[in-house]
C-alpha atoms as a PDB file:
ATOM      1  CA  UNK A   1       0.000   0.000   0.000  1.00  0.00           C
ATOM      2  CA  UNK A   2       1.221   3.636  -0.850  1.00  0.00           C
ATOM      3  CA  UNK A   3       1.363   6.419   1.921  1.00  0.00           C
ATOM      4  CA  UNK A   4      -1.852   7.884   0.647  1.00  0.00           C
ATOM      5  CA  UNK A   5      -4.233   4.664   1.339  1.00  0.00           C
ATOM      6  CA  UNK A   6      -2.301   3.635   4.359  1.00  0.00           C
ATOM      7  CA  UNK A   7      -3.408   7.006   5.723  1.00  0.00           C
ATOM      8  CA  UNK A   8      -7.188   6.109   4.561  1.00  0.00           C
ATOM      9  CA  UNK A   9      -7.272   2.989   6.373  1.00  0.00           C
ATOM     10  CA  UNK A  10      -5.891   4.350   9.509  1.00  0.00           C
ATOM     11  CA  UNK A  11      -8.431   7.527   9.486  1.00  0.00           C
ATOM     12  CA  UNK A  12     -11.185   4.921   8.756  1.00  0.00           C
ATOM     13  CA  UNK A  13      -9.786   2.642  11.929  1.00  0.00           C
ATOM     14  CA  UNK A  14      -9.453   5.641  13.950  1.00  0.00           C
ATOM     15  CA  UNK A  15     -13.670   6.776  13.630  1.00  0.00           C
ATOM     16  CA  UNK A  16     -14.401   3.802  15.041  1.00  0.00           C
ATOM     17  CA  UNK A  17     -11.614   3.297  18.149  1.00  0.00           C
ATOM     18  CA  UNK A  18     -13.344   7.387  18.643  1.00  0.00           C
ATOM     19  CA  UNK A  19     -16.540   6.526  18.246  1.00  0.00           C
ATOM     20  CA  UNK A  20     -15.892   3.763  21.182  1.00  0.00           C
ATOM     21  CA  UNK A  21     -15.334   6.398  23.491  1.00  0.00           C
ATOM     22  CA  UNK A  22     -18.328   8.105  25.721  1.00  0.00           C
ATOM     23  CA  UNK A  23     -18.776  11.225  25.907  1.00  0.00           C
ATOM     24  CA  UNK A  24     -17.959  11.531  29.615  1.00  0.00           C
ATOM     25  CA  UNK A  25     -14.810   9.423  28.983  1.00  0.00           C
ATOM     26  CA  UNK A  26     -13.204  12.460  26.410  1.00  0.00           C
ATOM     27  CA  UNK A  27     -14.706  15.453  28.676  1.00  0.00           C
ATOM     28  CA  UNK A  28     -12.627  13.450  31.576  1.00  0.00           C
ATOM     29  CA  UNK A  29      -9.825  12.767  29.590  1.00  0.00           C
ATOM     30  CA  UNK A  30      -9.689  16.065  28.012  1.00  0.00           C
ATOM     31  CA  UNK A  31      -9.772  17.912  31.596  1.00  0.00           C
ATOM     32  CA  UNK A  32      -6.847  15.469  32.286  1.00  0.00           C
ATOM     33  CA  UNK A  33      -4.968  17.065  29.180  1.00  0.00           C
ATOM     34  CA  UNK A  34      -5.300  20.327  29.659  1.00  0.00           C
ATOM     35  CA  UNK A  35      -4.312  20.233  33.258  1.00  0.00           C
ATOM     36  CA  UNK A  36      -1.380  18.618  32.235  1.00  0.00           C
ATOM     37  CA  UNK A  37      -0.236  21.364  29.570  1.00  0.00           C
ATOM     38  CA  UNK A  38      -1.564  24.254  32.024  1.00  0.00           C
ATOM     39  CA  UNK A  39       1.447  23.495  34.516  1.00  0.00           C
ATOM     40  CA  UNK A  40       4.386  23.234  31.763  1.00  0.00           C
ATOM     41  CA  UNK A  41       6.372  26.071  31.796  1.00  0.00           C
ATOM     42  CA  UNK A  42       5.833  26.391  28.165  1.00  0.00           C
ATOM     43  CA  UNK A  43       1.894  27.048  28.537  1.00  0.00           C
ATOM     44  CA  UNK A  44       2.864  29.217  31.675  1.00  0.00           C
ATOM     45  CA  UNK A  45       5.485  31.572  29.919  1.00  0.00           C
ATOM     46  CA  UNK A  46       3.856  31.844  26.559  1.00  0.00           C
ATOM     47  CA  UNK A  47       2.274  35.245  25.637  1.00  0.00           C
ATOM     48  CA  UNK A  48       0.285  34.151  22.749  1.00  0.00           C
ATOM     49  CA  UNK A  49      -1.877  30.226  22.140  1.00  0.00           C
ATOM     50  CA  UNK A  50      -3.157  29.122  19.383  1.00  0.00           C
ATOM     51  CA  UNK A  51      -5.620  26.211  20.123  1.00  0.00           C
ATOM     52  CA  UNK A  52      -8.717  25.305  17.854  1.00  0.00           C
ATOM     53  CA  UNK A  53     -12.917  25.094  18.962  1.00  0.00           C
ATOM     54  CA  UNK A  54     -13.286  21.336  18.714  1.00  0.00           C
ATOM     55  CA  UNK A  55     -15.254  19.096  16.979  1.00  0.00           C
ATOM     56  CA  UNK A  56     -17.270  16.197  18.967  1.00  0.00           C
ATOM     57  CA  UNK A  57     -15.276  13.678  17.979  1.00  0.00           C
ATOM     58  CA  UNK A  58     -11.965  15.478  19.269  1.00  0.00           C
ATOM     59  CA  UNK A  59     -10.109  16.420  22.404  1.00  0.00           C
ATOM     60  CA  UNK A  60     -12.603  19.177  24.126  1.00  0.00           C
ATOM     61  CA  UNK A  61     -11.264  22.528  24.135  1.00  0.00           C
ATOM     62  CA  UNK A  62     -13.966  24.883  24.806  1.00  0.00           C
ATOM     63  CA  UNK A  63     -13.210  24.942  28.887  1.00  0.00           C
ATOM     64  CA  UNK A  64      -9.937  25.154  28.009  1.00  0.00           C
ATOM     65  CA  UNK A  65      -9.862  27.833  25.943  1.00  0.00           C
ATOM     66  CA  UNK A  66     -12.993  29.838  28.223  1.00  0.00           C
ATOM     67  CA  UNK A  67     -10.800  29.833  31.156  1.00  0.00           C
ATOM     68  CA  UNK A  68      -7.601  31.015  29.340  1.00  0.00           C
ATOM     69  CA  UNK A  69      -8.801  33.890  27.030  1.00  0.00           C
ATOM     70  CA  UNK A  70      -8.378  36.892  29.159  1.00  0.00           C
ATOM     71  CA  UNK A  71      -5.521  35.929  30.565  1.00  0.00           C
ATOM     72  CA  UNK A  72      -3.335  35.174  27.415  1.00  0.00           C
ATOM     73  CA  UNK A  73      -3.940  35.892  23.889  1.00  0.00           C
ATOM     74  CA  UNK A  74      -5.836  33.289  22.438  1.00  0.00           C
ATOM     75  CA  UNK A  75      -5.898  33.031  18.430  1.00  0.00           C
ATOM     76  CA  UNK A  76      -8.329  30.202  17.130  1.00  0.00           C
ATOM     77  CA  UNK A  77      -8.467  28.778  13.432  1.00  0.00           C
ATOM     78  CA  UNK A  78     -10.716  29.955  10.629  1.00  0.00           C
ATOM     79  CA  UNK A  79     -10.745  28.779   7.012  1.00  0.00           C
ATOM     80  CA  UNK A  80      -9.897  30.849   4.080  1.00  0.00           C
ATOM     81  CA  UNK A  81     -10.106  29.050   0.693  1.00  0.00           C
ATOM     82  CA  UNK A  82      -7.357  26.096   1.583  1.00  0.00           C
ATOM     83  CA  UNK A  83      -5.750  27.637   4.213  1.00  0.00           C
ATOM     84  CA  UNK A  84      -6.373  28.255   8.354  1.00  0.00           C
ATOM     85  CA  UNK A  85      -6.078  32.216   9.372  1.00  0.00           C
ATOM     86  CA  UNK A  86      -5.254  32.535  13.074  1.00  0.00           C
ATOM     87  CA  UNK A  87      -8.127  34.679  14.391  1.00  0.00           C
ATOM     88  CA  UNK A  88      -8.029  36.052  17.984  1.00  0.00           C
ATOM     89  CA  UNK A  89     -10.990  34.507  19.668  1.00  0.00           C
ATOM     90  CA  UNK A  90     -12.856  37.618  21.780  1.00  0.00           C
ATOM     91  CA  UNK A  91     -15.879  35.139  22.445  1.00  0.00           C
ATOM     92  CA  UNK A  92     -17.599  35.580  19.440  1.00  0.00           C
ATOM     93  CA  UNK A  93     -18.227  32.232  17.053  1.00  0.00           C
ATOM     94  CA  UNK A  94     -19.725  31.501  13.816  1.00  0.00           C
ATOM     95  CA  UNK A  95     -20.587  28.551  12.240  1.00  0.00           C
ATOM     96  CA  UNK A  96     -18.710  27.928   8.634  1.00  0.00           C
ATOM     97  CA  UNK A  97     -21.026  27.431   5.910  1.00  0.00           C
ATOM     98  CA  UNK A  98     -18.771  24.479   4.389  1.00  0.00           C
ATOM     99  CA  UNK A  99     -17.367  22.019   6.734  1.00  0.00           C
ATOM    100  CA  UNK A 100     -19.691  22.988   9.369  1.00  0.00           C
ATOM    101  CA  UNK A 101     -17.382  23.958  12.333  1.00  0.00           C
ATOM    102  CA  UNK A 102     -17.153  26.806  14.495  1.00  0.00           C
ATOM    103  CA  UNK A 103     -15.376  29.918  14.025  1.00  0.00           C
ATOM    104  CA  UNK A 104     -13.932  32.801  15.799  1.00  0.00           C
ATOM    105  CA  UNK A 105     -15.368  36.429  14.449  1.00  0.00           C
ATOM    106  CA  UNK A 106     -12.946  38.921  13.538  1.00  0.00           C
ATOM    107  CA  UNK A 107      -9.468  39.581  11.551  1.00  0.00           C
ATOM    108  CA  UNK A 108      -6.794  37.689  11.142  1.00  0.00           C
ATOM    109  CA  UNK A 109      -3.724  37.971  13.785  1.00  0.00           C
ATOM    110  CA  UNK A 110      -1.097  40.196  12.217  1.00  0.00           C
ATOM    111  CA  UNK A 111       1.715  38.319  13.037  1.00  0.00           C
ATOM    112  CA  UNK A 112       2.239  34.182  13.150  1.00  0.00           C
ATOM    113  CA  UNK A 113       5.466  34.265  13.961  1.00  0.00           C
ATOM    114  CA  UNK A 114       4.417  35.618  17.593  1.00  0.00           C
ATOM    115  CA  UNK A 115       2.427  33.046  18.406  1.00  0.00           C
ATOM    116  CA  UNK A 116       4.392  30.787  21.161  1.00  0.00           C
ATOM    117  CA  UNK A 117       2.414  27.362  21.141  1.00  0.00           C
ATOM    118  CA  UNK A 118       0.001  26.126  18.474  1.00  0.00           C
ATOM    119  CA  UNK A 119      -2.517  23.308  20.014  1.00  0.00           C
ATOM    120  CA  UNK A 120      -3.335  20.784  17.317  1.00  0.00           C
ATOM    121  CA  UNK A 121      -6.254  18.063  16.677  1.00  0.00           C
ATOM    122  CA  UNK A 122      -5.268  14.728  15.153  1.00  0.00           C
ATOM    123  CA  UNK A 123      -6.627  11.625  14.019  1.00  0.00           C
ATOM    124  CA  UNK A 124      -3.636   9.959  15.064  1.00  0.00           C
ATOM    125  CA  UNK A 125      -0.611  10.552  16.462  1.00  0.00           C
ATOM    126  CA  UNK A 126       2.973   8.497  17.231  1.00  0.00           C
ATOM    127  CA  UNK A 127       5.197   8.701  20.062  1.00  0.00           C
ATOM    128  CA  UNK A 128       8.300  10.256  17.592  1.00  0.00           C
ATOM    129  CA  UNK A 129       5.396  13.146  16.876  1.00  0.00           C
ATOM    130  CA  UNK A 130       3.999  12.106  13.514  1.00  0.00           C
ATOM    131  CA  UNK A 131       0.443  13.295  13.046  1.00  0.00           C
ATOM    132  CA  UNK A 132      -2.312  12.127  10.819  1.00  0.00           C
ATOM    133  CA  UNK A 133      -5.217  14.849   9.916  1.00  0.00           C
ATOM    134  CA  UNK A 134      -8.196  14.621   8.532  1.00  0.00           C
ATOM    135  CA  UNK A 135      -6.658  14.837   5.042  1.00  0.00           C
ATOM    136  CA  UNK A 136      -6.919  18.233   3.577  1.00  0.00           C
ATOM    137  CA  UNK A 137      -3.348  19.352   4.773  1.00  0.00           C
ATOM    138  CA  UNK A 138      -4.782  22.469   6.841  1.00  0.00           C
ATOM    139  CA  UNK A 139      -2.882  22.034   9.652  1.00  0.00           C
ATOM    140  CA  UNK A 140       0.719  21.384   7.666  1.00  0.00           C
ATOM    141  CA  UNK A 141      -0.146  24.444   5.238  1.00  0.00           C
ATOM    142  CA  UNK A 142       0.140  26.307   8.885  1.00  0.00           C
ATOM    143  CA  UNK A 143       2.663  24.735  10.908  1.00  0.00           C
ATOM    144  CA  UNK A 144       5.717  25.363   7.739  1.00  0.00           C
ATOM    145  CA  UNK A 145       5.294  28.677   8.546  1.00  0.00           C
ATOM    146  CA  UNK A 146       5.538  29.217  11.858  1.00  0.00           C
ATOM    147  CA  UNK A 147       8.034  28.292  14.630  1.00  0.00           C
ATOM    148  CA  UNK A 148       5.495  27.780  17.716  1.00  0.00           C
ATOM    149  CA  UNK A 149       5.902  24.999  19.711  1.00  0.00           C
ATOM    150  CA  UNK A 150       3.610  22.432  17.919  1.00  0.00           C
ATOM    151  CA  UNK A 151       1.588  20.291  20.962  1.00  0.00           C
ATOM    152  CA  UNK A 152      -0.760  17.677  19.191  1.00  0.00           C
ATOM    153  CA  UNK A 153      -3.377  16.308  21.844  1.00  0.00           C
ATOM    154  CA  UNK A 154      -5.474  13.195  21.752  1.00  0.00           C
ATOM    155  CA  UNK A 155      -7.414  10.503  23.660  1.00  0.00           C
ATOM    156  CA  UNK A 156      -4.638   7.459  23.902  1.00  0.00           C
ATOM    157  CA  UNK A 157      -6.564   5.766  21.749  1.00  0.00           C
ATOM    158  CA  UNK A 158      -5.218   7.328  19.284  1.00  0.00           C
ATOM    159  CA  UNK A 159      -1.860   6.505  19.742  1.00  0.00           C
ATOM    160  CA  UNK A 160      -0.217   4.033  17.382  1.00  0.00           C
ATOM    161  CA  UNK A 161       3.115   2.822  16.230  1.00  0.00           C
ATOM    162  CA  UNK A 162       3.568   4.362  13.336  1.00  0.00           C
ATOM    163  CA  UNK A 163       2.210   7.377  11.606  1.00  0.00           C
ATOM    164  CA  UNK A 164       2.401   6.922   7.608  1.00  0.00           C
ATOM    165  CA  UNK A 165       4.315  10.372   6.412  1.00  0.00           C
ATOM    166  CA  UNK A 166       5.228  11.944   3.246  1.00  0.00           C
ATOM    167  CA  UNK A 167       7.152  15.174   2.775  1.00  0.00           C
ATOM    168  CA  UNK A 168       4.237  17.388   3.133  1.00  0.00           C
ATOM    169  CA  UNK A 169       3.277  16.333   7.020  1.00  0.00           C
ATOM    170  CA  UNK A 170       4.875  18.579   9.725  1.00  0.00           C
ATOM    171  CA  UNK A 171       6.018  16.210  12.937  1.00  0.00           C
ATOM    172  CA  UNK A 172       4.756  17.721  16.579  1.00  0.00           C
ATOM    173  CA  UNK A 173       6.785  18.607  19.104  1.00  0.00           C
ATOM    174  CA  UNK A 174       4.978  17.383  22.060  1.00  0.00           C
ATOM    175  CA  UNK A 175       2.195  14.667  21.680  1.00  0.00           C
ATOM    176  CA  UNK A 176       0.302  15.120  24.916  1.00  0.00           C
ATOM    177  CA  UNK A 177      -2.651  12.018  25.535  1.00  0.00           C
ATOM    178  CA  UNK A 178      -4.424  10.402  28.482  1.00  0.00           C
END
């Protein structure tokens, strides 16, 4: 099999070890995340987070992100064409018209390169830092061009082996799970 369908079948495998988990089970283990990252000094010296509104399926954010906004500048993703546009997140959400997700309302931050840590969903993720998305490259498109500290989180069951890679995926520095 080539990169491209090993990375189907593992997306495919990873809806259903997600769909296995209750709801309580990823609002527990997501508290259990976030504590985690709130008491690295990373999270506690950085100025500026980037972190994302999450999807049901994913790692919850929204407490996370409610509880830090005032007290750090928090910059959210929203699509434009192909590409993710960090947006600082005041409160204010939309819901896209295309893939359905939630927004932040407002321009775009003026500078990527002063954002300190960028917070990323996965499908999967290895222990080396490999991610695998959802398949449209978003994420990677973003990640080239910044130097953030790049902290994928997920339930642990999505943790495997090995994360099939091509040129175009961008590695995480920190995989952080429970």
């Amino acid at each position: 099999m080539d990169v491209f369908d090993l990375k189907k079948t593992m997306r495919k495998e990873m809806r259903q070890r997600k769909a296995s988990i209750s709801a309580e089970e990823k609002l527990r283990k997501s508290a259990l995340i976030f504590n985690y990252i709130e008491r690295q000094d990373w999270f506690v010296e950085a100025k500026t987070v980037m972190c994302y509104w999450s999807l049901p399926d994913e790692v919850f954010t929204h407490d996370f992100v409610l509880k830090w906004k005032n007290e750090k500048i928090f910059v959210l993703p929203k699509m434009q064409g192909a590409d993710i546009v960090p947006v600082v997140f005041d409160g204010s959400l939309l819901r896209e018209p295309v893939l359905g997700i939630e927004e932040p309302v407002g321009d775009a931050f003026p500078r990527i390169d002063m954002i300190n840590i960028i917070i990323v969903p996965g499908v999967a993720f290895d222990m080396v830092g490999n991610r695998l998305g959802r398949g449209k490259a978003f994420y990677d498109r973003l990640l080239r061009h910044t130097n953030a500290l790049k902290i994928g989180v997920c339930f642990d069951e999505q943790l495997v082996d090995h994360v099939p890679r091509d040129e175009n995926d961008i590695a995480m520095d920190h995989v952080v799970y429970f």
